[in-house]
Protein backbone atom coordinates (compact mmCIF):
# COMPACT_ATOMS: atom_id res chain seq x y z
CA UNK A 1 0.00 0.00 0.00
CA UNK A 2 1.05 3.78 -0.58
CA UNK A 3 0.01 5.24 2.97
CA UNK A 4 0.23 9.03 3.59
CA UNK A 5 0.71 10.07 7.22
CA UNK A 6 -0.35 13.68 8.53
CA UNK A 7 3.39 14.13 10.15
CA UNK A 8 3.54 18.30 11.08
CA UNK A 9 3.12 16.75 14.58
CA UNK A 10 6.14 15.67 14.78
CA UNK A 11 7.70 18.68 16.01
CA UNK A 12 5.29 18.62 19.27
CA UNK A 13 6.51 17.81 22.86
CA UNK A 14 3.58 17.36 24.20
CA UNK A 15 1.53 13.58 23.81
CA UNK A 16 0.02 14.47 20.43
CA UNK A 17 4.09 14.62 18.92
CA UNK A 18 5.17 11.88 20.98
CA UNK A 19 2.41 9.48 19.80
CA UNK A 20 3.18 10.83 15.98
CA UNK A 21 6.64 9.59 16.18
CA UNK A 22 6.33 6.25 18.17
CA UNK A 23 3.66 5.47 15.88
CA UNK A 24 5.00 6.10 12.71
CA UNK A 25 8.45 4.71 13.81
CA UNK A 26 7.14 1.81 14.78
CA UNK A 27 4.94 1.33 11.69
CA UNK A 28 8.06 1.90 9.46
CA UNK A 29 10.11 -0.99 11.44
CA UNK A 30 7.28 -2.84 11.62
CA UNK A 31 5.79 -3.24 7.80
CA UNK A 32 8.70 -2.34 5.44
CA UNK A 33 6.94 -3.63 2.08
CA UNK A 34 4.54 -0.93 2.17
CA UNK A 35 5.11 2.60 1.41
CA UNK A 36 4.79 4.89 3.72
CA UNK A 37 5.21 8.79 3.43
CA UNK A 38 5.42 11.86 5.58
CA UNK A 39 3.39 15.18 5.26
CA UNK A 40 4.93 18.06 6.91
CA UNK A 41 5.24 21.62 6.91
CA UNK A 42 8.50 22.98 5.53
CA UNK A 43 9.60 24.21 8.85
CA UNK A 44 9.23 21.05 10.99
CA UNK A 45 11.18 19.25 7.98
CA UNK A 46 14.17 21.54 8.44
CA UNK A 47 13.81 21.01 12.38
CA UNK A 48 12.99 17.36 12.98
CA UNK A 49 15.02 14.14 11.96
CA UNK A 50 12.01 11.31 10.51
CA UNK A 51 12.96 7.83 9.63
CA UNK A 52 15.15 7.49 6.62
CA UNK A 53 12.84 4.75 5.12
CA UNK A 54 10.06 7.02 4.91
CA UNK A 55 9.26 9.25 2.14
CA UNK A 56 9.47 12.60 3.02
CA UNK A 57 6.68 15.02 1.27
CA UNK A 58 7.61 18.71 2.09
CA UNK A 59 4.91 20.90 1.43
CA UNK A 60 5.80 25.01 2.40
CA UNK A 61 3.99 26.96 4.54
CA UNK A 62 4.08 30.19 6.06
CA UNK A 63 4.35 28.79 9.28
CA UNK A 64 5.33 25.81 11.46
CA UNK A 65 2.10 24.00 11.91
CA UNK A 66 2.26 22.75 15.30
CA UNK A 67 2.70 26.96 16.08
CA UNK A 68 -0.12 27.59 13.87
CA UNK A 69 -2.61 24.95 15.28
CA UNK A 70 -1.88 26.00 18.79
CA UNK A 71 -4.82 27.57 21.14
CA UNK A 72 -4.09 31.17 20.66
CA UNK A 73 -2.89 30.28 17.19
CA UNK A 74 -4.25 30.73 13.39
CA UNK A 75 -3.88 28.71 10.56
CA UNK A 76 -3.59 30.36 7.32
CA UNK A 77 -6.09 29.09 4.60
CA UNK A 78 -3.47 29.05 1.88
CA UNK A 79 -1.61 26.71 3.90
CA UNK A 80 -4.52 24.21 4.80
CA UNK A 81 -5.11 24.57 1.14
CA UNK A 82 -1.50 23.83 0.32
CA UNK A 83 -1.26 20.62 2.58
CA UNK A 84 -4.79 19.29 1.26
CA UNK A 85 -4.15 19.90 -2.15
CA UNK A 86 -0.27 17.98 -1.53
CA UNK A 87 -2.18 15.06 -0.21
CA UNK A 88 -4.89 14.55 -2.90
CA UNK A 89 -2.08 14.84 -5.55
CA UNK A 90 -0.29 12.17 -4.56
CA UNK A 91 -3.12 9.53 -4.61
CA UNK A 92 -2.69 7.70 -1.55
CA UNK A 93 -4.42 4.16 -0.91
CA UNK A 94 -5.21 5.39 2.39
CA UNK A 95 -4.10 8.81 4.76
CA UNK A 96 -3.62 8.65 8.63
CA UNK A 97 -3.76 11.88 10.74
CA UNK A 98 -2.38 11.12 14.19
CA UNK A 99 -4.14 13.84 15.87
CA UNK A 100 -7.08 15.95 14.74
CA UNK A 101 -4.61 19.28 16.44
CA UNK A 102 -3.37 19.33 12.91
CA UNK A 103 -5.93 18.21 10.38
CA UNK A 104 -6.88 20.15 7.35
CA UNK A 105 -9.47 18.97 4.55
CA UNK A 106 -8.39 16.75 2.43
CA UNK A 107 -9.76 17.87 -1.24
CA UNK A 108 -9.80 14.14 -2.26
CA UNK A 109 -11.98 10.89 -2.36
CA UNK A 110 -8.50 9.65 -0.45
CA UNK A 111 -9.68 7.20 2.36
CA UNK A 112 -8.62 8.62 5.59
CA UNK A 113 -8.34 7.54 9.62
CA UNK A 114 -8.05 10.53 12.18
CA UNK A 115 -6.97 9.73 15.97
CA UNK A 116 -9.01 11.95 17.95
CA UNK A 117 -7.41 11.29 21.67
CA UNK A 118 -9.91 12.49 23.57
CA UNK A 119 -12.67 14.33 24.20
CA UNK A 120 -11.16 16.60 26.93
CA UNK A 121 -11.79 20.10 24.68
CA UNK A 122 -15.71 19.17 24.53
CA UNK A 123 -16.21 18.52 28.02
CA UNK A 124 -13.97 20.71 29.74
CA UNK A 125 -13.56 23.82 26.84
CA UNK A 126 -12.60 26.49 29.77
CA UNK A 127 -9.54 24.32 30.80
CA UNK A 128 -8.28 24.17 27.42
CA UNK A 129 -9.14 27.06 25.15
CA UNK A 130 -8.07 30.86 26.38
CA UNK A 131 -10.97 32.09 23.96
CA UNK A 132 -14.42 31.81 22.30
CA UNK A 133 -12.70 32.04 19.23
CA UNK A 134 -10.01 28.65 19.54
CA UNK A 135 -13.41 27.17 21.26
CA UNK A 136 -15.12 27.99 17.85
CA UNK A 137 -12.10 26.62 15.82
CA UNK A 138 -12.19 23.72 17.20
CA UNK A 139 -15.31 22.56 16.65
CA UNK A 140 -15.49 23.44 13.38
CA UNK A 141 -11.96 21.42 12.96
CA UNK A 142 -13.62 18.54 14.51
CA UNK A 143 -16.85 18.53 12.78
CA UNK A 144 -14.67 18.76 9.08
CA UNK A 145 -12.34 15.75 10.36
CA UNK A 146 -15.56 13.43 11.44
CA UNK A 147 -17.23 13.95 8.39
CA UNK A 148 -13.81 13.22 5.93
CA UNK A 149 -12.86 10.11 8.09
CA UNK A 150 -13.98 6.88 7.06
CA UNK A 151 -12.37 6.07 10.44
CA UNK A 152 -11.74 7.19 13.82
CA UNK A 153 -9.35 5.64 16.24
CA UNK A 154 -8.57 6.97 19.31
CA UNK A 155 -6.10 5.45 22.46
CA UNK A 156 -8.53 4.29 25.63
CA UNK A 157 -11.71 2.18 26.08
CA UNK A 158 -12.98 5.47 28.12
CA UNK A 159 -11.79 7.67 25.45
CA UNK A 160 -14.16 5.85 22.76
CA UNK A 161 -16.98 6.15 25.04
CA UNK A 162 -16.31 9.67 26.00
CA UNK A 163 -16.01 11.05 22.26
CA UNK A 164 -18.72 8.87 21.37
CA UNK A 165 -20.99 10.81 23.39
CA UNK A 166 -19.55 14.06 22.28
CA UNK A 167 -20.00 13.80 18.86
CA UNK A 168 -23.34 10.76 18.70
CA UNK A 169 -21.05 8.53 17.30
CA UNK A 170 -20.98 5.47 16.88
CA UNK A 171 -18.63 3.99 19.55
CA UNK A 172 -18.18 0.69 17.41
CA UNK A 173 -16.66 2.65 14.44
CA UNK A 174 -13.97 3.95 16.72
CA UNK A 175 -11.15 1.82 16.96
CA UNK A 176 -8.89 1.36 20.05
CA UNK A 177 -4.74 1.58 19.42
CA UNK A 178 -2.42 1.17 22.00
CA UNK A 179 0.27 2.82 23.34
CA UNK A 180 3.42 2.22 24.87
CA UNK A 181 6.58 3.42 26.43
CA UNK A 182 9.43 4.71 24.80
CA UNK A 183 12.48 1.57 25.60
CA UNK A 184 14.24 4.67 26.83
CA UNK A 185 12.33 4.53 30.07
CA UNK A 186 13.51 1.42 31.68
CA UNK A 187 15.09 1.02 35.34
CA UNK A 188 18.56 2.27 36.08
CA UNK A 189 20.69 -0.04 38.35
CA UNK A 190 23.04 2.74 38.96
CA UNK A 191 22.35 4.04 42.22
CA UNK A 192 25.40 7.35 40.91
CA UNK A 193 22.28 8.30 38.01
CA UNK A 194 19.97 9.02 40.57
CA UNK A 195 22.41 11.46 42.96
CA UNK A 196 24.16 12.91 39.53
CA UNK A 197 20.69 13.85 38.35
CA UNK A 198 19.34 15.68 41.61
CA UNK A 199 22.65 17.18 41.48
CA UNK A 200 22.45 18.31 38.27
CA UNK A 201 18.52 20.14 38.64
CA UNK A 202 19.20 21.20 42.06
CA UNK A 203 17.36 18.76 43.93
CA UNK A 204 17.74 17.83 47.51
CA UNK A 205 20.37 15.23 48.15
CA UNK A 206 18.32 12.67 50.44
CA UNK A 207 14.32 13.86 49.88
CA UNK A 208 11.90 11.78 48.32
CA UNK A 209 10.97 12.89 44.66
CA UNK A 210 7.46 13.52 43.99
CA UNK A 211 7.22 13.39 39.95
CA UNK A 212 5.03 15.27 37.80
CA UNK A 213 5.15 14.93 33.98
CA UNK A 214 3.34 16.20 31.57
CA UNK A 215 1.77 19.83 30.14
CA UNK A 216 1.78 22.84 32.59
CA UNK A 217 -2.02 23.30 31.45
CA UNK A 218 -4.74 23.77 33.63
CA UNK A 219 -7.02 20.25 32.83
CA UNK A 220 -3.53 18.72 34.59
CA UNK A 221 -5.14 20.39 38.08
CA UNK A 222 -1.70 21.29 39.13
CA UNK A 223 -3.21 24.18 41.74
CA UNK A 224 -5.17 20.85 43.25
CA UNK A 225 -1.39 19.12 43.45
CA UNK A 226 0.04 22.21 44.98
CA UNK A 227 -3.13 22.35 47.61
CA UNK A 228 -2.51 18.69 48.37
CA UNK A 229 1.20 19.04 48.92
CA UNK A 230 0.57 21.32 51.97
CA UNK A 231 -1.03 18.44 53.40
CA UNK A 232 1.19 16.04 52.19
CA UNK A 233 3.31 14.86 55.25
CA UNK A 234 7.20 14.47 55.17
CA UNK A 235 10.58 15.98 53.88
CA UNK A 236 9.54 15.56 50.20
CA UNK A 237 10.37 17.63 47.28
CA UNK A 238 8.33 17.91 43.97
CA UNK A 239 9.38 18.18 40.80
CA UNK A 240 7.56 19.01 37.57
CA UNK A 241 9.06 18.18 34.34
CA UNK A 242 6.74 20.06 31.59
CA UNK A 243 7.52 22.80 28.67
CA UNK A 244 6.03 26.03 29.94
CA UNK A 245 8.36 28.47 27.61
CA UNK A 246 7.54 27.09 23.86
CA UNK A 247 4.01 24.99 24.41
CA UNK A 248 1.78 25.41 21.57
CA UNK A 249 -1.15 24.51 24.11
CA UNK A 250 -2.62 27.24 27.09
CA UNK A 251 -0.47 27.12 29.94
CA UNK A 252 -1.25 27.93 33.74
CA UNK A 253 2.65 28.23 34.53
CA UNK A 254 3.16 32.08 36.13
CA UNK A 255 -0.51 31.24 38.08
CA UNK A 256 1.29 28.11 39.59
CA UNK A 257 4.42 30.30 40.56
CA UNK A 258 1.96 32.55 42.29
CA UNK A 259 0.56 29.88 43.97
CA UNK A 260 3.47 28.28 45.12
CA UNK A 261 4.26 31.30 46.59
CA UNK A 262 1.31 31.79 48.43
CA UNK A 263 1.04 28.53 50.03
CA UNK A 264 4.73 28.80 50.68
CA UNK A 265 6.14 25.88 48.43
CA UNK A 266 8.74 27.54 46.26
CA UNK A 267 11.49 25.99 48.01
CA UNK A 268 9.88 22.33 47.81
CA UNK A 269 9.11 22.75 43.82
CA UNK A 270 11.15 22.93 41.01
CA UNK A 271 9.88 23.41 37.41
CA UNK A 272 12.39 21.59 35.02
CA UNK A 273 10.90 22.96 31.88
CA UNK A 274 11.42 20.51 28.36
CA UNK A 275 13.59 17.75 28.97
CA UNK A 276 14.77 15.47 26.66
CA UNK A 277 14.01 11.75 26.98
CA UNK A 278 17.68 10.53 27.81
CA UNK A 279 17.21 13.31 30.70
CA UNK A 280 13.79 12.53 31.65
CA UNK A 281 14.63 8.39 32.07
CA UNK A 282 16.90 9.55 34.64
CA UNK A 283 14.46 11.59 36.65
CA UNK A 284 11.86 8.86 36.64
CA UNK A 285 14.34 6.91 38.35
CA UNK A 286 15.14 9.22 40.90
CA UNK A 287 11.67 9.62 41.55
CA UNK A 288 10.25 8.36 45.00
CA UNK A 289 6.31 8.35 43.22
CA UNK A 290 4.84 9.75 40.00
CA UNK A 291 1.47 11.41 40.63
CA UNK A 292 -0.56 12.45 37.83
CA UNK A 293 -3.68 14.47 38.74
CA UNK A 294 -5.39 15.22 35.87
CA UNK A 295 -8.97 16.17 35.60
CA UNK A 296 -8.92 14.37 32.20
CA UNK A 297 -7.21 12.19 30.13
CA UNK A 298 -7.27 10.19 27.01
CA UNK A 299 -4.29 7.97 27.84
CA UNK A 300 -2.02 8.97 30.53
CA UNK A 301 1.29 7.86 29.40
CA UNK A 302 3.38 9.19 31.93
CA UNK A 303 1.71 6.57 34.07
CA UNK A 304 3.14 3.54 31.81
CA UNK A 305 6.36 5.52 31.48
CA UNK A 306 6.75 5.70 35.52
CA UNK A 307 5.65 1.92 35.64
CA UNK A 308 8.55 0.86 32.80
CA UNK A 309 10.73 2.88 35.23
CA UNK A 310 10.02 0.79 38.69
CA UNK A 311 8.34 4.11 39.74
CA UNK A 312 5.47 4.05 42.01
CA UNK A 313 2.12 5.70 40.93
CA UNK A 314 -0.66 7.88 42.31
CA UNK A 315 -2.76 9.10 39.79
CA UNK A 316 -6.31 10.55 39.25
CA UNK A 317 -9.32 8.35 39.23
CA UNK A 318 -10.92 10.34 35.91
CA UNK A 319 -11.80 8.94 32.62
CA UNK A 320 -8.65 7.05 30.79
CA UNK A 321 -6.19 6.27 34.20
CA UNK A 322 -8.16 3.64 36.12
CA UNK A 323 -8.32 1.79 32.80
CA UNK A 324 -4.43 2.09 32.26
CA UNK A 325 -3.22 1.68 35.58
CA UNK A 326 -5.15 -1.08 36.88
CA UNK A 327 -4.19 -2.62 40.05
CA UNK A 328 -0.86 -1.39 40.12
CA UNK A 329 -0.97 2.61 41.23
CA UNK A 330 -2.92 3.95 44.31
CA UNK A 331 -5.76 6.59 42.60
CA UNK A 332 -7.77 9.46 44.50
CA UNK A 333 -10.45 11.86 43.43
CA UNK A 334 -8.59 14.95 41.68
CA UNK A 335 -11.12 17.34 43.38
CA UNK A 336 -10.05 16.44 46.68
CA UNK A 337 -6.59 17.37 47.69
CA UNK A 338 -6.91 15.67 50.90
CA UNK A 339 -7.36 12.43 48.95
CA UNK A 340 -4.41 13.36 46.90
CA UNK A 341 -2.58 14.05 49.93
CA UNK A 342 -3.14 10.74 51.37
CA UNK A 343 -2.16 8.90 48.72
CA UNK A 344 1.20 10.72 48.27
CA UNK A 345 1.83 10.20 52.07
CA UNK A 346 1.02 6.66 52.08
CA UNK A 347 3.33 5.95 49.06
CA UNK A 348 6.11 8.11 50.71
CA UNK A 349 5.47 6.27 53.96
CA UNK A 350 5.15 2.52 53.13
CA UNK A 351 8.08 1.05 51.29
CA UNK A 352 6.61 -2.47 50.93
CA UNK A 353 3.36 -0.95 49.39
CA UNK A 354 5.97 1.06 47.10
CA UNK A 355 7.64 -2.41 46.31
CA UNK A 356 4.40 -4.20 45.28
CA UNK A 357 2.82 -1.52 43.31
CA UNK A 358 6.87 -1.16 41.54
CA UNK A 359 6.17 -4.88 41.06
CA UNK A 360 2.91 -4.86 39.26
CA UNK A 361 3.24 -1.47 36.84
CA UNK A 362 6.38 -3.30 35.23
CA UNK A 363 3.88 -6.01 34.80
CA UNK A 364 1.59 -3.91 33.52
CA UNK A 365 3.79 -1.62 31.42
CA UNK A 366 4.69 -4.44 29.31
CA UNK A 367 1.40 -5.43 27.83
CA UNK A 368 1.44 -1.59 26.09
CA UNK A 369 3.83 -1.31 22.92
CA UNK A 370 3.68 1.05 19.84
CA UNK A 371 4.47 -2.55 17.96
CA UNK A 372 1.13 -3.14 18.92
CA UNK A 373 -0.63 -0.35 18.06
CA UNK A 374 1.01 -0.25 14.89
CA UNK A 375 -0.13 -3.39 13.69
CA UNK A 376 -3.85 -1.93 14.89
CA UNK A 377 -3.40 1.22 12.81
CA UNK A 378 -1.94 -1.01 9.67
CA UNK A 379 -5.13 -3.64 9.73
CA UNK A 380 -7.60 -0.37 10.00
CA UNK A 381 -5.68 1.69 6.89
CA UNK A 382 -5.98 -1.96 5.30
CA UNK A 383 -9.80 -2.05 5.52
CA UNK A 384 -10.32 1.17 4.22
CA UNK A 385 -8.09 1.46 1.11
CA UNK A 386 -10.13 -2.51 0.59
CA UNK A 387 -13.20 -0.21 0.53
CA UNK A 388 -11.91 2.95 -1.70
């Protein structure tokens, strides 16, 4: 098959990038007979590396798409155009966008599969969108990439359910695909990584870590973690590893400095900014506990990433997480900081609970691989190009 993949992604950090790039790597590794090319704006092909068995289609723009597509961005039409018009010319058997941030119409009969990853932006619009306007956007983005897909696929059994609803869909034409964790994030038997690496962000010698990873964006209820660590018991010290300079999504970072400073946390938190993965393996496993309290979520990878790391997790007991973590984190209602506290404290507190729980996410993490969901995403492109 010729496949065409919506790649301007690529150049995200956020989920929405990193899924782009497992994905497509691991559908390159995984079914070298077909052909497989990738879209992309002019600007993330001078700034990202892709894999050199792929096709590369360069189509220019006037800006970086991932910039353009952001919440207090705009996309030109001329560029949407240009990128459309660049995938109907080039005939695919079937297209794949990896995300609905960055779909544009496809002016085409060109059988097409969109991921949409959650439904996060329709049930909580005020945590996500700064304006009326991106609010309006995005809608109208979604409605154009339901009615073009002869597919939808998105990453959780909740997820499904949740956009179902959204949108009156039908949740049996949306397609589950797993995810996975990076091999990067594996544990480190080198007890020198974990002291080099406080060392290195300014950490605390001896105090337990509490991890946060993710987006500095107000669905990840960070004020709720910060209200929760005042009541969190012991000589901890938080750390929150998350782009707030160059996200393309709304951020909540100076509010969370304010509040840190009002509940008099600023020496127990430290904001690490973007780090890259070879960095970011090495804080997992300095971490004491990863706590993710999110008020939604469509997947939750940091959970599986903390798991493939032998870290502990505490995470929110909303929409995707349950389903991910299973029996092998400790979850708490994100509305209730006391219930966050309480799990924090009793992870901190009880090292044979944190063995056992270390014990069953590496379990767990292993059943989730972007092998997997490759071969998922290959069988659905399949079906439709069968049905052109």
């Amino acid at each position: 098959m010729r496949i065409g993949i919506e790649a301007c992604t690529w150049a995200n950090r956020r989920g929405y990038g990193r899924f782009t790039r497992e994905l497509v790597g691991a559908m390159v590794r995984r079914f070298p007979d077909h052909e497989i090319s990738l879209v992309v704006d002019s600007a993330t092909a001078d700034q990202c590396e892709f894999p050199e068995s792929a096709r590369l289609e360069v189509v220019p723009t006037s800006q970086q798409q991932v910039r353009a597509a952001s919440a207090d961005g705009r996309r030109s039409v001329r560029d949407l155009w240009r990128l459309g018009r660049a995938v109907a010319k080039q005939d695919y058997d079937a297209f794949f966008f990896p995300t609905r941030y960055t779909y544009y119409p496809i002016p085409a009969r060109t059988p097409t599969v969109v991921a949409f990853h959650d439904a996060t932006g329709e049930h909580h619009p005020q945590l996500i969108f700064p304006t009326f306007r991106s609010r309006l956007l995005w809608r109208i983005k979604s409605r154009l990439a339901l009615r073009q897909a002869n597919r939808l696929v998105t990453v959780s059994d909740d997820a499904r359910k949740r956009i179902a609803s959204a949108f009156r869909y039908p949740a049996d034409d949306i397609a589950v695909i797993s995810e996975g964790p990076d091999p990067v994030f594996r544990v480190l038997d080198d007890p020198a990584i974990a002291r080099e690496t406080r060392t290195r962000h300014g950490l605390p010698a001896t105090a337990p870590v509490i991890l946060y990873v993710g987006g500095i964006s107000p669905h990840k209820n960070l004020q709720g973690l910060f209200r929760a660590l005042v009541e969190t018991e012991g000589n901890w010290h938080a750390v929150l590893v998350g782009d707030y300079e160059n996200d393309s999504f709304w951020g909540c970072y100076q509010e969370l400095r304010d509040l840190a400073i009002e509940l008099a946390l600023t020496d127990r938190i430290t904001f690490t900014g973007y780090v890259p993965d070879d960095e970011l393996v090495m804080l997992y496993n300095a971490a004491t506990v990863c706590v993710l309290p999110s008020f939604s979520e469509g997947f939750g990878l940091p959970v599986i990433e903390a798991m493939a790391c032998g870290v502990p997790v505490a995470a929110s007991a909303r929409n995707s997480i349950p389903e991910i973590v299973g029996d092998a984190g400790i979850l708490f209602d994100p509305t209730q900081p006391r219930q966050i506290a309480d799990a924090l404290g009793r992870l901190l507190a009880d090292e044979s609970l944190r063995l056992e729980l270390i014990g069953r996410g590496q379990k767990r993490a292993e059943h989730y691989t972007w092998e997997r969901g490759a071969e998922q995403v290959m069988t659905i492109l399949s079906e439709v190009a069968r049905h052109r």
